[in-house]
C-alpha atoms as a PDB file:
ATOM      1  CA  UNK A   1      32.288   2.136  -6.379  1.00  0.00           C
ATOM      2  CA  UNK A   2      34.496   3.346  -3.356  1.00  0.00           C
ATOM      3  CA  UNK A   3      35.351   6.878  -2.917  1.00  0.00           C
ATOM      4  CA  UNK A   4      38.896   6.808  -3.471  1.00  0.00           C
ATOM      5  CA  UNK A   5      37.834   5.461  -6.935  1.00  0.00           C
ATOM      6  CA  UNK A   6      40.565   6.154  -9.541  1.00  0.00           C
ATOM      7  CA  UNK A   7      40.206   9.371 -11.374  1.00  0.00           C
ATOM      8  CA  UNK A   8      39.665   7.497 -14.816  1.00  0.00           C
ATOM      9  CA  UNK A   9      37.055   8.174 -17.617  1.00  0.00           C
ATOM     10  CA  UNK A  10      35.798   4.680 -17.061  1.00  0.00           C
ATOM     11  CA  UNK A  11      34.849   5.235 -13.051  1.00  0.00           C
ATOM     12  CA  UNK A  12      33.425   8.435 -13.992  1.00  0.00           C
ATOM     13  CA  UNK A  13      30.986   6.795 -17.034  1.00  0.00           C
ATOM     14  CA  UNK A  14      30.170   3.824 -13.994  1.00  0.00           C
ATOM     15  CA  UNK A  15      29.806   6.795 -11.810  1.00  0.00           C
ATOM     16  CA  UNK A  16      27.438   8.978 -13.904  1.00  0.00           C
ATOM     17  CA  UNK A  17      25.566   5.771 -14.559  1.00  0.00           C
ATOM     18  CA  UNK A  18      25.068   4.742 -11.286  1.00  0.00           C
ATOM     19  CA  UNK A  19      23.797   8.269 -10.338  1.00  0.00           C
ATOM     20  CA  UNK A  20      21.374   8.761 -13.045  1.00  0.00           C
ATOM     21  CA  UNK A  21      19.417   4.887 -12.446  1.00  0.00           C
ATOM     22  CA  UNK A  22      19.589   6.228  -8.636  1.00  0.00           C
ATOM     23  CA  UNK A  23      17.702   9.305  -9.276  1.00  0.00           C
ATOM     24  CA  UNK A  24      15.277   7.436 -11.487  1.00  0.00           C
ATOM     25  CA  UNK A  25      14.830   4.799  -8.988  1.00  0.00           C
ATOM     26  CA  UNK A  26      14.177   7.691  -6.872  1.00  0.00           C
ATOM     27  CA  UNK A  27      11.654   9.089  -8.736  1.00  0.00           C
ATOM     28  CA  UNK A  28       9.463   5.677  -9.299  1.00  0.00           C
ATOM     29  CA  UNK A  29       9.623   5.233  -5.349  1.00  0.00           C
ATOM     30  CA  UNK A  30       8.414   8.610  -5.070  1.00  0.00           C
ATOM     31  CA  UNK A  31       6.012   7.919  -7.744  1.00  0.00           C
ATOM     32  CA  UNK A  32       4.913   4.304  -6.004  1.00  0.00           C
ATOM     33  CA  UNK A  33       4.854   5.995  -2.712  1.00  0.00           C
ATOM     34  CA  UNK A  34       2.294   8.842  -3.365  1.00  0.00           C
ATOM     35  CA  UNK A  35       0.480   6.723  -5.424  1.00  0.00           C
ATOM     36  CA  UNK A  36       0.133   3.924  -2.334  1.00  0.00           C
ATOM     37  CA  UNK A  37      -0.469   6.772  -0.115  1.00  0.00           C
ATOM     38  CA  UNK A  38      -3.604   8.057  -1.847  1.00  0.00           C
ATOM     39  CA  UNK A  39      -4.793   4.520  -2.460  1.00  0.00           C
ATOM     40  CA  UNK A  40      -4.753   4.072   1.643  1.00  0.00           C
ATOM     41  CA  UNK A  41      -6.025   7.617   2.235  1.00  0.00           C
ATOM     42  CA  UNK A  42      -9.639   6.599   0.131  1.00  0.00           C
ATOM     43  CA  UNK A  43      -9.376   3.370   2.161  1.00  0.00           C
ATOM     44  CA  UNK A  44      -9.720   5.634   5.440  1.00  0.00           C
ATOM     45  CA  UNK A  45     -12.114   7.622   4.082  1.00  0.00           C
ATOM     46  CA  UNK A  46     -14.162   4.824   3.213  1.00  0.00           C
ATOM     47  CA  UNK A  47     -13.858   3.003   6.101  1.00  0.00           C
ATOM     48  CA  UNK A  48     -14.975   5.211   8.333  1.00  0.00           C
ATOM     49  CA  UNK A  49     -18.173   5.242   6.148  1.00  0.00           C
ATOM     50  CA  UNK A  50     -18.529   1.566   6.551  1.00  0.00           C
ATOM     51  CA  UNK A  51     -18.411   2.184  10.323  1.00  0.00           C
ATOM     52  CA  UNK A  52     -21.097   4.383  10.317  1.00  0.00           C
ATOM     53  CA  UNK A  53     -22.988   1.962   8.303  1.00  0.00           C
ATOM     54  CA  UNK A  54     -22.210  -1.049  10.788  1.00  0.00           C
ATOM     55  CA  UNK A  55     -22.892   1.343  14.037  1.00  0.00           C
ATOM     56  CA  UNK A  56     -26.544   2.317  12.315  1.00  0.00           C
ATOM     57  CA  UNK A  57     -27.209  -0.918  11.307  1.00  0.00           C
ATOM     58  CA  UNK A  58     -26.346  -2.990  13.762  1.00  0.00           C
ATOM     59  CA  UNK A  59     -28.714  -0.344  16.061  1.00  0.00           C
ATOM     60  CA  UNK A  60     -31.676  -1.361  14.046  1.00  0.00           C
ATOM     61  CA  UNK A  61     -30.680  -5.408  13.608  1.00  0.00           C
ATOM     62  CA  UNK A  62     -31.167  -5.250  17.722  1.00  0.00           C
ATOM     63  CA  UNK A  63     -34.008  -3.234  17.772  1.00  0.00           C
ATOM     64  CA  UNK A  64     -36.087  -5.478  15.323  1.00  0.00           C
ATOM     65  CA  UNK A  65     -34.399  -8.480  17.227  1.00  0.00           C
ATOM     66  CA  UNK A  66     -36.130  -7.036  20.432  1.00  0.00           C
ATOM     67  CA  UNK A  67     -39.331  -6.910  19.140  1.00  0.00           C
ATOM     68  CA  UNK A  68     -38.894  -9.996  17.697  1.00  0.00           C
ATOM     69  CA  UNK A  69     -38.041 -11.226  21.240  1.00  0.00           C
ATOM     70  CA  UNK A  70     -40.634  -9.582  23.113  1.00  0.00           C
ATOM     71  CA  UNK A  71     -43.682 -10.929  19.940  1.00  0.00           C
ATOM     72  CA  UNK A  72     -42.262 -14.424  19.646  1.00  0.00           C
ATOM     73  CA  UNK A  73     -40.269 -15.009  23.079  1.00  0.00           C
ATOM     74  CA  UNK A  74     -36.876 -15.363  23.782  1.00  0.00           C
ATOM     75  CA  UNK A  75     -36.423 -19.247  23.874  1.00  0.00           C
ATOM     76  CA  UNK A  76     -38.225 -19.464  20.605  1.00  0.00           C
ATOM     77  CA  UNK A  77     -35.905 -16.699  18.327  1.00  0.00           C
ATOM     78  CA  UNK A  78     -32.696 -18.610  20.250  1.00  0.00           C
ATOM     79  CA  UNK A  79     -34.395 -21.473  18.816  1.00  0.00           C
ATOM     80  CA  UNK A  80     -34.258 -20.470  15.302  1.00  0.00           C
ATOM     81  CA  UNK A  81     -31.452 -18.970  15.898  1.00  0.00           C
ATOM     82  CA  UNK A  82     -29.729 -22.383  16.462  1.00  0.00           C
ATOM     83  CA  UNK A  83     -30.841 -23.481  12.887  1.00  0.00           C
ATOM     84  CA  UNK A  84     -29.092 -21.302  11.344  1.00  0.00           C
ATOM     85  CA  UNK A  85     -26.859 -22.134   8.719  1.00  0.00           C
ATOM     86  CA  UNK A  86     -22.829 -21.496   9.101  1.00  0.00           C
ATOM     87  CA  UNK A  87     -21.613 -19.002   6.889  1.00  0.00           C
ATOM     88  CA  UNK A  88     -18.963 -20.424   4.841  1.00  0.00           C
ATOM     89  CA  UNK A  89     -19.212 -18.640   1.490  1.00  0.00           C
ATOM     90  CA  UNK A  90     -16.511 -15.846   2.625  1.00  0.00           C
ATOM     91  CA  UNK A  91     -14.288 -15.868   0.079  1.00  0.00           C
ATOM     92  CA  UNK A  92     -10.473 -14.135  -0.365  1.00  0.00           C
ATOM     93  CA  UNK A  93      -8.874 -13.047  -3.723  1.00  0.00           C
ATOM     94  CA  UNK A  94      -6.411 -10.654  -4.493  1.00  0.00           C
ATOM     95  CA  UNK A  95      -5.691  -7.851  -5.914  1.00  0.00           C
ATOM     96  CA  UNK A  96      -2.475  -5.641  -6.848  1.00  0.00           C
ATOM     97  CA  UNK A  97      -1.795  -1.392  -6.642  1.00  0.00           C
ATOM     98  CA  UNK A  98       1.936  -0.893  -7.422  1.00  0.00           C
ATOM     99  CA  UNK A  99       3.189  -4.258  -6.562  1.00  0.00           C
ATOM    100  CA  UNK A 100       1.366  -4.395  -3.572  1.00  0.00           C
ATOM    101  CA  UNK A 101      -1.058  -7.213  -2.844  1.00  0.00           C
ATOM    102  CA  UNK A 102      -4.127  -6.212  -1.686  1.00  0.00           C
ATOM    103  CA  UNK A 103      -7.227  -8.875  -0.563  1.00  0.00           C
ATOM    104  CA  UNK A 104     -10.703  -8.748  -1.509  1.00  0.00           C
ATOM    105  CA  UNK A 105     -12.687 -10.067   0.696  1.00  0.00           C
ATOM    106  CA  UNK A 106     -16.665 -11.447  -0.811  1.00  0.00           C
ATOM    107  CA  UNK A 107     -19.639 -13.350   0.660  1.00  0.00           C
ATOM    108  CA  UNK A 108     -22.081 -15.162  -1.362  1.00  0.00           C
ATOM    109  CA  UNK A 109     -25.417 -13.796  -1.241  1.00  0.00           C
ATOM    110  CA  UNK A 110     -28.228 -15.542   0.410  1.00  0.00           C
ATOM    111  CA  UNK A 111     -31.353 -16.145  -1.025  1.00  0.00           C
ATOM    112  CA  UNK A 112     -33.964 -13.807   0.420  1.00  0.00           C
ATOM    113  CA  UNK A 113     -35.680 -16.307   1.617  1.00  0.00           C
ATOM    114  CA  UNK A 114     -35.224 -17.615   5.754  1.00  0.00           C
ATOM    115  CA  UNK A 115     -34.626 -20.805   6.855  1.00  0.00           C
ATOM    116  CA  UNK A 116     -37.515 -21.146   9.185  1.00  0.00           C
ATOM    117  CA  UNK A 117     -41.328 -20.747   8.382  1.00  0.00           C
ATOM    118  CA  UNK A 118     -43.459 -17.860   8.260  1.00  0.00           C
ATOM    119  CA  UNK A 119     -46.027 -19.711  10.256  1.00  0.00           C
ATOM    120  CA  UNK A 120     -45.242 -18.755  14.259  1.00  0.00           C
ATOM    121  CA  UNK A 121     -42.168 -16.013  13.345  1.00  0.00           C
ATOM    122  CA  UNK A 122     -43.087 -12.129  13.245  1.00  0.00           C
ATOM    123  CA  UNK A 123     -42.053 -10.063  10.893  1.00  0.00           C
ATOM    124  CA  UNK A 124     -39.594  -8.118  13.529  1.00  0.00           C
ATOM    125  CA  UNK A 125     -37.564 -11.354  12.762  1.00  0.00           C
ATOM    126  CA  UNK A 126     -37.623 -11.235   8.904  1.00  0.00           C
ATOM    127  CA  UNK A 127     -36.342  -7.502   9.498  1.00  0.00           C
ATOM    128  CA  UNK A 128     -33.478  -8.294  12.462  1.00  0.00           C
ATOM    129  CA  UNK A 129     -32.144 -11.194   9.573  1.00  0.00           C
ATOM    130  CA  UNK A 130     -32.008  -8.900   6.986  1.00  0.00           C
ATOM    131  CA  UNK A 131     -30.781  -6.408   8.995  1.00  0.00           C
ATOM    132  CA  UNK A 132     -27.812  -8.615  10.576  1.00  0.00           C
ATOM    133  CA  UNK A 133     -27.560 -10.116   6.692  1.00  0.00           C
ATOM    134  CA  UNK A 134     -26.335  -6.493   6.173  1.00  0.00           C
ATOM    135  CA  UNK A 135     -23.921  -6.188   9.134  1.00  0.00           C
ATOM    136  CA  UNK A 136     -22.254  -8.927   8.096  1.00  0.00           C
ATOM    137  CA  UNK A 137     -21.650  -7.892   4.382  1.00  0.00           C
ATOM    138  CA  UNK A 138     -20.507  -4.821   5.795  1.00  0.00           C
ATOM    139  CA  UNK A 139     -17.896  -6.257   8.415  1.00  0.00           C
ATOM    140  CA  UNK A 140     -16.493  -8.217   5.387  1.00  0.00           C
ATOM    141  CA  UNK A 141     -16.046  -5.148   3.548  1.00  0.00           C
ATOM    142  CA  UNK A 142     -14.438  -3.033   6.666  1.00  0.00           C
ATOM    143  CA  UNK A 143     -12.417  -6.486   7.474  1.00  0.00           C
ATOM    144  CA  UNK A 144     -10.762  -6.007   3.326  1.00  0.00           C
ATOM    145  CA  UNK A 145     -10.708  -2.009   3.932  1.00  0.00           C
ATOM    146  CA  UNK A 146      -8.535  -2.707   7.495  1.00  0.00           C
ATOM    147  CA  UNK A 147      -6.183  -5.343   6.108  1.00  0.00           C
ATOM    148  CA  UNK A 148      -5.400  -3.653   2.839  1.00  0.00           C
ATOM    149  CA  UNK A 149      -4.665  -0.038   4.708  1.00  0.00           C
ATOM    150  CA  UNK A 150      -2.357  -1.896   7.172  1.00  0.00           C
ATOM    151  CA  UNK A 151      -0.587  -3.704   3.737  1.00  0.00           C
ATOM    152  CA  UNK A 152      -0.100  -0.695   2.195  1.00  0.00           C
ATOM    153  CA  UNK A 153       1.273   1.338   5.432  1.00  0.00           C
ATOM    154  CA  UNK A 154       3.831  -1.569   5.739  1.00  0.00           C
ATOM    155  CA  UNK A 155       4.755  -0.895   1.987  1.00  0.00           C
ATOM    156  CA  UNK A 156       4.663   2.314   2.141  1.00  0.00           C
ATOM    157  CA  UNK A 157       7.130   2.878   5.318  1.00  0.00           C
ATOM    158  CA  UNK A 158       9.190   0.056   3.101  1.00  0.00           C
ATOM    159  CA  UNK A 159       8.856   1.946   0.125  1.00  0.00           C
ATOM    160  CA  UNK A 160       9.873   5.389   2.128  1.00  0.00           C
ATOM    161  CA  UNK A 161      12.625   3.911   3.633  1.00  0.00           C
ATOM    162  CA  UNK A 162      14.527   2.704  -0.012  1.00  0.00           C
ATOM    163  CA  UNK A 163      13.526   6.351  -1.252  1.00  0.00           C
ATOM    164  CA  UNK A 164      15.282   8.280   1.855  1.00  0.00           C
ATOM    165  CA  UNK A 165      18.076   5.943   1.671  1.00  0.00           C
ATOM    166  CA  UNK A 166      18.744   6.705  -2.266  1.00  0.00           C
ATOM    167  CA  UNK A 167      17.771  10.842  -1.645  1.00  0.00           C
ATOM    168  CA  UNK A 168      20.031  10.963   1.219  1.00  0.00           C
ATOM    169  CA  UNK A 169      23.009   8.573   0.917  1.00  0.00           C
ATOM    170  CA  UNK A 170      23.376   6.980  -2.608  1.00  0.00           C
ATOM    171  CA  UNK A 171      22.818  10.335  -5.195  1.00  0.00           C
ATOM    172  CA  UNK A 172      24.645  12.440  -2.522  1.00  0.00           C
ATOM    173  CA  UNK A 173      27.566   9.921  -2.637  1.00  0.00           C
ATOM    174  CA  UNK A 174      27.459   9.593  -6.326  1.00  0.00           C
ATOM    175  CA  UNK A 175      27.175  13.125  -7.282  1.00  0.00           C
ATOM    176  CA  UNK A 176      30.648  13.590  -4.943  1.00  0.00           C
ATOM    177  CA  UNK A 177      32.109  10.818  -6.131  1.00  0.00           C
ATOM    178  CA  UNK A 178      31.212  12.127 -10.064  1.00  0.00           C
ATOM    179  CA  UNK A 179      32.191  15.582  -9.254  1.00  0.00           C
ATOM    180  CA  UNK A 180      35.829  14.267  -7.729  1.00  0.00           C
ATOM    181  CA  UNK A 181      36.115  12.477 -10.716  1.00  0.00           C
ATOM    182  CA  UNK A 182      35.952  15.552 -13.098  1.00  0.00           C
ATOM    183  CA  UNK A 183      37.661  17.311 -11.478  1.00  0.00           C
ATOM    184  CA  UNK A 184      40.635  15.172 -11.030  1.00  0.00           C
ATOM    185  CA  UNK A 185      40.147  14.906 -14.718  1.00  0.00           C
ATOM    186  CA  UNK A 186      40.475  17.892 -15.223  1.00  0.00           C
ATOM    187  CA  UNK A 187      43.150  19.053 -13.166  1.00  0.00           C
ATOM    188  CA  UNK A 188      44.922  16.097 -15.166  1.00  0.00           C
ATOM    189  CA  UNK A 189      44.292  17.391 -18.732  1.00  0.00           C
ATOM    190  CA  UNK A 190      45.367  20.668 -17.279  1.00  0.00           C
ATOM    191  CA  UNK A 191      48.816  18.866 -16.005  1.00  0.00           C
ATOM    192  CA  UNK A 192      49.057  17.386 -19.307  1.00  0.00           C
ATOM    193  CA  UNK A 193      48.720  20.718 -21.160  1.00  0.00           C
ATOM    194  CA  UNK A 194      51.051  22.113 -19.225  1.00  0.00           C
ATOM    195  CA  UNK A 195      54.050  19.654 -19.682  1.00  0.00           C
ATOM    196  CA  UNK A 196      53.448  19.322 -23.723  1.00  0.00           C
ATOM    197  CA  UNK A 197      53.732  23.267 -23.701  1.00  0.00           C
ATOM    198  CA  UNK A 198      57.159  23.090 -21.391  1.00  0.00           C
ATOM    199  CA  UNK A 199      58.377  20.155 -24.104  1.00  0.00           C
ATOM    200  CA  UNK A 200      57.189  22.342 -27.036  1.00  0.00           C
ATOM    201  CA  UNK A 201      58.780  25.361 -25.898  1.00  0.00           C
ATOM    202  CA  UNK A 202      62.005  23.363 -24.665  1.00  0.00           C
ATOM    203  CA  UNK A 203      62.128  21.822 -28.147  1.00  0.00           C
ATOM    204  CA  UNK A 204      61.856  25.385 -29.319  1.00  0.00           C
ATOM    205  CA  UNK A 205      65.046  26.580 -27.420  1.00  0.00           C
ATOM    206  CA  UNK A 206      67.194  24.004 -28.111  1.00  0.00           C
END
């Protein structure tokens, strides 16, 4: 609807109409918006946790893996190191918070017991796997924490942008256009009013 919208009772109904699903559209970005904003927030949160975690376990991963190294040699752990399996259990699902898809990120769990034999390893090298086994469960989980808090900043600037747009052009615009409306009504019925009192009291005269 244009502003120069004729003053009838049918623009003004569209009108009014049009204003109140804008303020209601409004109010569920609004809604949507803090909602994806508190959602990312506990993301942060909990990914700087997770980076603590990696940091303090990676630390002790590479201290076992040096006394592993310095017990068993270093061409011997590369050795075993080479037999390792490829991880390829990493799996990526999906998951939705207002409309916004969010990953989740798994790995399948190995079994706790290594690939090579106990008979010339050290212990230091049972406790560097299961300490890197740890790092890398963790890195999956900060990998889903970093993609789903850049998702929902995209959405959320998105999201902020329809609501600004609605606040600060379209409910303005509507609420003029309403109020012109009425009042041009108004002024109208007034007119109207007017001339069937001069006619009445014309009639009266004559």
């Amino acid at each position: 609807m244009q502003n120069d919208a004729a003053p009838t009772k049918g623009n003004l109904i569209a009108a009014k109409n049009t204003l109140r699903l804008s303020r209601q559209g409004y109010e569920m970005l609004d809604k949507k918006r803090n909602i994806l904003i508190r959602e990312m927030m506990n993301l942060i949160e909990e990914a700087k946790r997770v980076e603590d975690d990696i940091e303090r376990t990676f630390a002790a991963a590479y201290k076992a893996l040096e006394s592993a190294n310095i017990i068993m040699g270093v061409s011997h752990v590369q050795y075993l190191a080479r037999c390792a399996k490829i991880e390829d259990s990493v799996k990526i699902d999906l998951r939705s918070v207002m409309g916004v898809e969010i990953p989740v990120v798994t790995a399948g769990e190995k079994s706790g017991r290594p690939a090579y034999s106990f008979g010339d390893t050290s212990s230091a090298l049972d406790e560097a796997m299961a300490e890197f086994n740890e790092v890398k469960s963790l890195t999956v989980r900060l990998t889903e924490i970093e993609n789903a808090v850049y998702r929902l900043a995209m959405n959320i600037k998105k999201t902020q942008k329809r609501a600004n747009a609605l606040e600060n052009i379209t409910i303005p615009r509507y609420e003029n256009i309403t109020k012109e409306i009425a009042n041009a009504l108004e002024e109208k019925e007034r007119e109207e009013h007017t001339r069937l009192k001069i006619i009445k009291r014309t009639k009266e005269i004559g």
